[in-house]
Protein backbone atom coordinates (compact mmCIF):
# COMPACT_ATOMS: atom_id res chain seq x y z
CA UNK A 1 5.46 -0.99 33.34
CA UNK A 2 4.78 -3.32 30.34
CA UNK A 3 5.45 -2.32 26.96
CA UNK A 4 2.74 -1.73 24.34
CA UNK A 5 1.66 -3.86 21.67
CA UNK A 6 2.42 -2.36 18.39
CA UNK A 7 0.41 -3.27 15.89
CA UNK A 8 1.39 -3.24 12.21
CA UNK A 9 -1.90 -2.67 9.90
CA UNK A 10 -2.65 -2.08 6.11
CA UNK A 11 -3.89 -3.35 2.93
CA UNK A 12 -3.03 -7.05 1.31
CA UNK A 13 0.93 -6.75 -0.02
CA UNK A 14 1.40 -3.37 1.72
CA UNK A 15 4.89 -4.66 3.24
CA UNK A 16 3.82 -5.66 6.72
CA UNK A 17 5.42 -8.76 7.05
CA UNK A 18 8.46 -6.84 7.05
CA UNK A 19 7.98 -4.08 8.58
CA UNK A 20 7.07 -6.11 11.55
CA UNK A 21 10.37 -7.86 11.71
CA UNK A 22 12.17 -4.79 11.59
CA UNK A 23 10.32 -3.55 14.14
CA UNK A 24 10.45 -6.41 16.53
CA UNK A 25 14.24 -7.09 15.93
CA UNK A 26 14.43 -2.93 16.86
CA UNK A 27 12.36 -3.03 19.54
CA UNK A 28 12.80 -6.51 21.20
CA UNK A 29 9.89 -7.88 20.19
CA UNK A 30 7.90 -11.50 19.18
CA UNK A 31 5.20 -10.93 15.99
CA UNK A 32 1.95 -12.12 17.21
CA UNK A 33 -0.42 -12.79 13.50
CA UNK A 34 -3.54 -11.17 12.89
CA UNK A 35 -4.11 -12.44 10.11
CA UNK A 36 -7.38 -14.52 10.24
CA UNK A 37 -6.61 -17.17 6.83
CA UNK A 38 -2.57 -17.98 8.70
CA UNK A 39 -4.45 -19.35 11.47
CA UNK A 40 -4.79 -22.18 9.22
CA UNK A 41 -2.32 -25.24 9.07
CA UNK A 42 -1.11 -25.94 5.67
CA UNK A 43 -2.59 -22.49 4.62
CA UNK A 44 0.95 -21.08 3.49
CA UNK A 45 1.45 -19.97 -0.26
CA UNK A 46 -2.05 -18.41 -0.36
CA UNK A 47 -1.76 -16.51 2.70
CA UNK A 48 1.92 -15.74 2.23
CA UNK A 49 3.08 -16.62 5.25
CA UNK A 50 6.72 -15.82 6.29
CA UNK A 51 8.70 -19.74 6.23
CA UNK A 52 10.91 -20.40 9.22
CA UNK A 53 13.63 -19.54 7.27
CA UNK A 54 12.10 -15.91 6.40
CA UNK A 55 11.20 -15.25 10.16
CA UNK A 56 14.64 -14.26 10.54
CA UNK A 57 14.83 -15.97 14.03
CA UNK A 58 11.84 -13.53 15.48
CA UNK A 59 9.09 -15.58 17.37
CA UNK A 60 5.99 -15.49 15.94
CA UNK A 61 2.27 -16.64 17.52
CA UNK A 62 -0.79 -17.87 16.65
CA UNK A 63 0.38 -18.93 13.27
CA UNK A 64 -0.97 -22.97 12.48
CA UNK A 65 -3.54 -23.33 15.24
CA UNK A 66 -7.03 -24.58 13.33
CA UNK A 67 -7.03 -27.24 10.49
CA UNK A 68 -8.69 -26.26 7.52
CA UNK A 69 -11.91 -27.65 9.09
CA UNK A 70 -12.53 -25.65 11.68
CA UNK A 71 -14.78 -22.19 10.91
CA UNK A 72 -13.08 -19.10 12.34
CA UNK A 73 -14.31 -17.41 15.35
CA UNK A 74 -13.23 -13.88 16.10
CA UNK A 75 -14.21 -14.70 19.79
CA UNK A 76 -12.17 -17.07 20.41
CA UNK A 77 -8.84 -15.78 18.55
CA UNK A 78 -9.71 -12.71 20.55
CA UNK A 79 -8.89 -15.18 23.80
CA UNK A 80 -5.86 -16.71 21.98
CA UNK A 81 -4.31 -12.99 21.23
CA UNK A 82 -5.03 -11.16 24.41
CA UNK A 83 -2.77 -14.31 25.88
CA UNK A 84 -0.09 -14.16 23.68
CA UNK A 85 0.31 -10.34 24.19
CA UNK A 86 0.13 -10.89 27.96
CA UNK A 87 2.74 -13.75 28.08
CA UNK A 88 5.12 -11.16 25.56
CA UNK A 89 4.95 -8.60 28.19
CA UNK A 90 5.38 -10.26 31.25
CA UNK A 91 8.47 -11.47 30.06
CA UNK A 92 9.79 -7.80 29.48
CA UNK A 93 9.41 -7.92 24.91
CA UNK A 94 7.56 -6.04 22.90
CA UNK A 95 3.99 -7.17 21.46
CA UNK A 96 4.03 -6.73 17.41
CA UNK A 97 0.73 -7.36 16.55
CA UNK A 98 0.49 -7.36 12.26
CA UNK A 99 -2.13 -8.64 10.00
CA UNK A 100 -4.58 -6.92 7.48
CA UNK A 101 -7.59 -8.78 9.07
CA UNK A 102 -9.46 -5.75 10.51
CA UNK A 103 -11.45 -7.24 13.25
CA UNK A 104 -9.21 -9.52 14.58
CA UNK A 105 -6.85 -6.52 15.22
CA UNK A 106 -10.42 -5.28 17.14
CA UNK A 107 -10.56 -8.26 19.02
CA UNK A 108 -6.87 -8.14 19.76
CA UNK A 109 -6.83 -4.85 21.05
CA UNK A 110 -10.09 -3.20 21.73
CA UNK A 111 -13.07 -3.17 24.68
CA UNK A 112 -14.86 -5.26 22.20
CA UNK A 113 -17.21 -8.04 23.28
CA UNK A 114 -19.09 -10.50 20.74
CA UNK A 115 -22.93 -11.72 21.11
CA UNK A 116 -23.47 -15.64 21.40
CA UNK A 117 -24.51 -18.07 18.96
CA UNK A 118 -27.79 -19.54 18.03
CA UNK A 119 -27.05 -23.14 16.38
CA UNK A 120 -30.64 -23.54 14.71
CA UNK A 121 -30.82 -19.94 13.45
CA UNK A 122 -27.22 -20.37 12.23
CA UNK A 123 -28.06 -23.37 10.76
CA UNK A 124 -31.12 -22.03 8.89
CA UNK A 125 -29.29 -19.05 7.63
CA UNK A 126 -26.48 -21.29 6.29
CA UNK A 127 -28.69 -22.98 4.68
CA UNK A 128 -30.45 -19.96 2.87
CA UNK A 129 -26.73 -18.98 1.53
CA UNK A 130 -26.83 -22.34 -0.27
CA UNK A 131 -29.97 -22.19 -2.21
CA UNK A 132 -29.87 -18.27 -2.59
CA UNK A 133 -26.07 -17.41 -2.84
CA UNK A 134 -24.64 -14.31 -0.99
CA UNK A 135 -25.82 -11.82 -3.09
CA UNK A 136 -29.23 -11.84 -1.90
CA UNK A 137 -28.38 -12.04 1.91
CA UNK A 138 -26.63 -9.10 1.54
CA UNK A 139 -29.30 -7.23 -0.13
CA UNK A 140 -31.15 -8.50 2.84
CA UNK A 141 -28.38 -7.37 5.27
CA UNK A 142 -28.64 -4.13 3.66
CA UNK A 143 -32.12 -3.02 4.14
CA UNK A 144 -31.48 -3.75 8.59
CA UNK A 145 -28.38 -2.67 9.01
CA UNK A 146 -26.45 -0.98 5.73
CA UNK A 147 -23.50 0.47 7.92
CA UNK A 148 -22.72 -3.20 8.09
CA UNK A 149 -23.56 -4.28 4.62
CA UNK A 150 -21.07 -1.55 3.48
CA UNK A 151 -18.26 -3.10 5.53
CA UNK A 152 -18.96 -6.67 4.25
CA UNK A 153 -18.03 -7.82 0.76
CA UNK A 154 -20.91 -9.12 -0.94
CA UNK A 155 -19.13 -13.06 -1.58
CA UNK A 156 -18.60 -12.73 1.94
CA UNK A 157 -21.61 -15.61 2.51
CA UNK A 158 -19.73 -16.57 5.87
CA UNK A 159 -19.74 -12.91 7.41
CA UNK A 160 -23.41 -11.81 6.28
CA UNK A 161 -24.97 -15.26 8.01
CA UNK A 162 -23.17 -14.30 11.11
CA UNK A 163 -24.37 -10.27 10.56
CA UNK A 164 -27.97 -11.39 10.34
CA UNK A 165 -27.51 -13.45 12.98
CA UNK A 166 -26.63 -10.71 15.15
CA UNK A 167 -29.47 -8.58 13.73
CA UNK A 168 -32.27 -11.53 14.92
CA UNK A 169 -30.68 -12.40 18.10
CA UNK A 170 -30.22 -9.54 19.34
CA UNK A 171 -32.91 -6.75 17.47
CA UNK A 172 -29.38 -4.77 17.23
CA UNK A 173 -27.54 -3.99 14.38
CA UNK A 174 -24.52 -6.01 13.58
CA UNK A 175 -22.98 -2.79 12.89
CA UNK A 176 -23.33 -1.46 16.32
CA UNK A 177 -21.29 -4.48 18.23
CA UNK A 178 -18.58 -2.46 17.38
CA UNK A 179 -18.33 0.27 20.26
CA UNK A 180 -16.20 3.20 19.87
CA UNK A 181 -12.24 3.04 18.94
CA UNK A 182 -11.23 2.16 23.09
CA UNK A 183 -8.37 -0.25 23.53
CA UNK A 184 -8.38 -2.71 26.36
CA UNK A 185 -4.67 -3.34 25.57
CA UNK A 186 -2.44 -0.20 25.37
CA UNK A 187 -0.92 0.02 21.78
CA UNK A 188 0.57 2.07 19.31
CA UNK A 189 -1.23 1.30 15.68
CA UNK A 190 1.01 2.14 12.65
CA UNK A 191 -0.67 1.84 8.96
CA UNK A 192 1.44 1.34 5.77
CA UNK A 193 -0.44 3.00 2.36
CA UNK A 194 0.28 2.85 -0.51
CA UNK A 195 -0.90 4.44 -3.90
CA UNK A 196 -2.88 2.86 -5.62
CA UNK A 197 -1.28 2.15 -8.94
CA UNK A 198 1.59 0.92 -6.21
CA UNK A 199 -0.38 -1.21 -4.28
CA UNK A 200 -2.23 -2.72 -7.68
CA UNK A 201 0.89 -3.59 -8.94
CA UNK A 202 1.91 -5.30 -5.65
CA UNK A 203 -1.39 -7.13 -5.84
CA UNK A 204 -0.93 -8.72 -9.32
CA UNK A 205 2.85 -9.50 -8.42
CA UNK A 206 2.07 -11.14 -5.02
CA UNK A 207 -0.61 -13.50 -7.05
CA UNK A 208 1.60 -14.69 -10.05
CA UNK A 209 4.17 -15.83 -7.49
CA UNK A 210 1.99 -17.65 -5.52
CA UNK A 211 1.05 -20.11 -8.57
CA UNK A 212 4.63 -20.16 -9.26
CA UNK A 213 5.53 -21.19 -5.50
CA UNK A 214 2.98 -24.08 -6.34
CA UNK A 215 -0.65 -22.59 -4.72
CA UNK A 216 -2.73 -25.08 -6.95
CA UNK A 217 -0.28 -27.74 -5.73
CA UNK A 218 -0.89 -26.95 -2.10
CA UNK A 219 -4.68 -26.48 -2.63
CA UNK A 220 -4.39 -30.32 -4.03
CA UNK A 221 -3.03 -31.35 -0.80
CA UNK A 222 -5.21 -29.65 1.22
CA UNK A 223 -8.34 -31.27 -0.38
CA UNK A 224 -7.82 -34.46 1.41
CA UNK A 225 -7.15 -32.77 4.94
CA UNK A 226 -10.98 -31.36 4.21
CA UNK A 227 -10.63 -27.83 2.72
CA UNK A 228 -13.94 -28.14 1.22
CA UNK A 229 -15.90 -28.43 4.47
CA UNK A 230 -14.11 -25.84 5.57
CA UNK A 231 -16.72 -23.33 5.76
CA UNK A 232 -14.13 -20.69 6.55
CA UNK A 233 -11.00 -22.12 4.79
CA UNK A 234 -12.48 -22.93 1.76
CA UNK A 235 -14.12 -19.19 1.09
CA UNK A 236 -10.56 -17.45 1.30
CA UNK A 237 -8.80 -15.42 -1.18
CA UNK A 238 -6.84 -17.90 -3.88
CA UNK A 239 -8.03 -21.22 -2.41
CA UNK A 240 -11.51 -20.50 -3.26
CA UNK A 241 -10.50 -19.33 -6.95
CA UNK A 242 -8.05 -22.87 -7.10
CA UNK A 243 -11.13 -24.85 -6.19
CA UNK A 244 -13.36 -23.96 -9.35
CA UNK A 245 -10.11 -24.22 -11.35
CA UNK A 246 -10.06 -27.87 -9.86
CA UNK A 247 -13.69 -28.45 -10.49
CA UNK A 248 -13.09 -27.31 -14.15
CA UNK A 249 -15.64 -24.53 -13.48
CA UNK A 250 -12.95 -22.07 -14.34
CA UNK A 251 -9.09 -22.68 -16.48
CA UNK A 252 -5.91 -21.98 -14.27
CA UNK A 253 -5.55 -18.83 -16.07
CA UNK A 254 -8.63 -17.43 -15.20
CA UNK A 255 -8.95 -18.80 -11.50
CA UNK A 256 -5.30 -16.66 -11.64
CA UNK A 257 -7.44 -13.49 -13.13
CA UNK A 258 -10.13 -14.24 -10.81
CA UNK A 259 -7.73 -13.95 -7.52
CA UNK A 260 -6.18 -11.06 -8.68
CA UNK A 261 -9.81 -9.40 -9.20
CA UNK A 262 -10.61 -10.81 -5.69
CA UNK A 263 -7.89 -9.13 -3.84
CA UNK A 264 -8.26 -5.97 -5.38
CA UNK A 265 -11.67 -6.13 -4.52
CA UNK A 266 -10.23 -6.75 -0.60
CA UNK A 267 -7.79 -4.39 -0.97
CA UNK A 268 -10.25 -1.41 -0.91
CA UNK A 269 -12.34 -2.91 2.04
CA UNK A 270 -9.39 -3.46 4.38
CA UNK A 271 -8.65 0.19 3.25
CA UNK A 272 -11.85 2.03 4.09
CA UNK A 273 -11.82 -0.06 7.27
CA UNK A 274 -8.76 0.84 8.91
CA UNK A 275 -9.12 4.42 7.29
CA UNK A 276 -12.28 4.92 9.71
CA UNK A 277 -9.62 3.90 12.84
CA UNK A 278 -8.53 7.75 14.19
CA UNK A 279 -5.49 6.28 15.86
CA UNK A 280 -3.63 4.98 13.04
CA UNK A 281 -0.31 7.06 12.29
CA UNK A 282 -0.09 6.07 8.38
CA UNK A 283 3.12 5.56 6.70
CA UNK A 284 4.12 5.81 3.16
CA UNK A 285 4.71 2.34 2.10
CA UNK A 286 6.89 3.03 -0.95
CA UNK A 287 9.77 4.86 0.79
CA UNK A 288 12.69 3.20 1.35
CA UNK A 289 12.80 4.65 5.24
CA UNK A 290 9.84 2.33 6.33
CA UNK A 291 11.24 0.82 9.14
CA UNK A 292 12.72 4.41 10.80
CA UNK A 293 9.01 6.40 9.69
CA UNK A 294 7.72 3.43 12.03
CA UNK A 295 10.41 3.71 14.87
CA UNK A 296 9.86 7.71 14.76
CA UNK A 297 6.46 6.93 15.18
CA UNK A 298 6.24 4.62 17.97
CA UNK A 299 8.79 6.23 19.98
CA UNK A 300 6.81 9.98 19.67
CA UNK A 301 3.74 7.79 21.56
């Protein structure tokens, strides 16, 4: 009978990275990321992705695949994950499935199929987020389909063009390509919370040691690989914030402020996301009996 996939789930600087190598080193296991922005090559202080060194000797997938060119595409991570967890299984480990990203856990995981691509709609739309700016897409987005406006930030210019997309190709909300909470691969889903003071704190810490593990540095080198046509890449938390600081649209200190503002901001989406997800068993982040609250928890499923 093959094992589970556990996946690991929470909030931006909950503690999952850990937690997930505790678990897999307990449970014989290989991390596979869901984490949509580690995808990326070079993509490592702003994402905080575990070194080599840090991975402790646990294997870990689907961490480098795209360069900072290519735009995501839940789809076909979806393809990439559901082999990984296969090839974990068949050879007898454990699946450990972490990452805050909330619908590539979906796509990981759940009965959960995505409608095709128009390239001239796409293209038009893209081009209205240029001249107009994602505010007012979203205030578009809102008035056909506000369950999905409500689960989309409103800088997210990338994730509204593809929600109206939906919406015209399909006379269907966005909103409703999400079917009920069914997995396709058997897992266990732990959560790690956090309170909020906590998980502010956390936030603001995780930031100021990314600029001093040299973010703007590694946004520098990335400019020449093509972050800025990155439609994906160069929209994420911290590199996006770097790149005005670069243009001299914003000083360091306040493309600092800005992240820290940012992922806040995230922080309470990837929250009320995963909170509407019945078969989460949440943990309390700040106790020091993480790891064994998990263990407890997989092994009562």
């Amino acid at each position: 009978m093959l094992r589970p996939a556990i996946a690991v789930v929470g909030p931006t600087a909950a503690g999952k990275s850990d937690l997930s190598l505790a678990l897999a080193r307990a449970l014989g296991g290989e991390v596979v990321n869901a984490d949509s922005m580690q995808l990326y090559r070079g993509m490592d202080v702003g994402t905080a992705k575990l070194t080599p060194r840090e991975r402790c000797g646990v294997p870990h997938h689907l961490l480098d695949i795209w360069p900072v060119t290519q735009t995501a595409s839940v789809s076909e991570y979806q393809l990439l994950a559901r082999a990984a967890i296969a090839d974990i299984q068949d050879r007898d480990r454990t699946p450990i499935l972490v990452g805050g990203s909330g619908l590539y856990v979906r796509a990981a995981l759940d009965n959960l199929q995505f409608p095709g691509t128009d390239p001239g709609l796409r293209t038009r739309l893209e081009g209205e987020l240029a001249e107009v700016g994602p505010a007012e897409l979203h205030a578009r987005l809102r008035v056909v389909d506000p369950v999905a406006a409500a689960a989309i930030l409103p800088s997210n210019g990338r994730r509204i063009v593809r929600a109206l997309e939906v919406v015209q190709l399909t006379a269907r909300p966005f909103s409703a390509t999400l079917p009920k909470y069914e997995y396709a691969v058997p897992a266990i889903q732990v959560g790690i919370e956090l309170p909020r003071p906590e998980l502010d704190r956390r936030v603001t810490e995780r930031v100021n040691r990314m600029w001093q593990l040299g973010l703007v540095d590694e946004v520098r080198r990335l400019v020449p690989a093509g972050l800025r046509d990155g439609r994906t890449a160069s929209r994420a938390l911290a590199y996006a914030q770097v790149l005005k600081f670069l243009d001299g649209e914003w000083t360091e200190a306040e493309a600092a402020a800005q992240t820290i503002l940012a992922t806040k901001r995230f922080v309470r989406r990837q929250e009320s996301w995963f909170r509407r997800d019945p078969r989460i068993t949440w943990l309390r982040g700040e106790r020091s009996d993480l790891a064994e609250q998990a263990l407890a928890a997989v092994r009562a499923r």
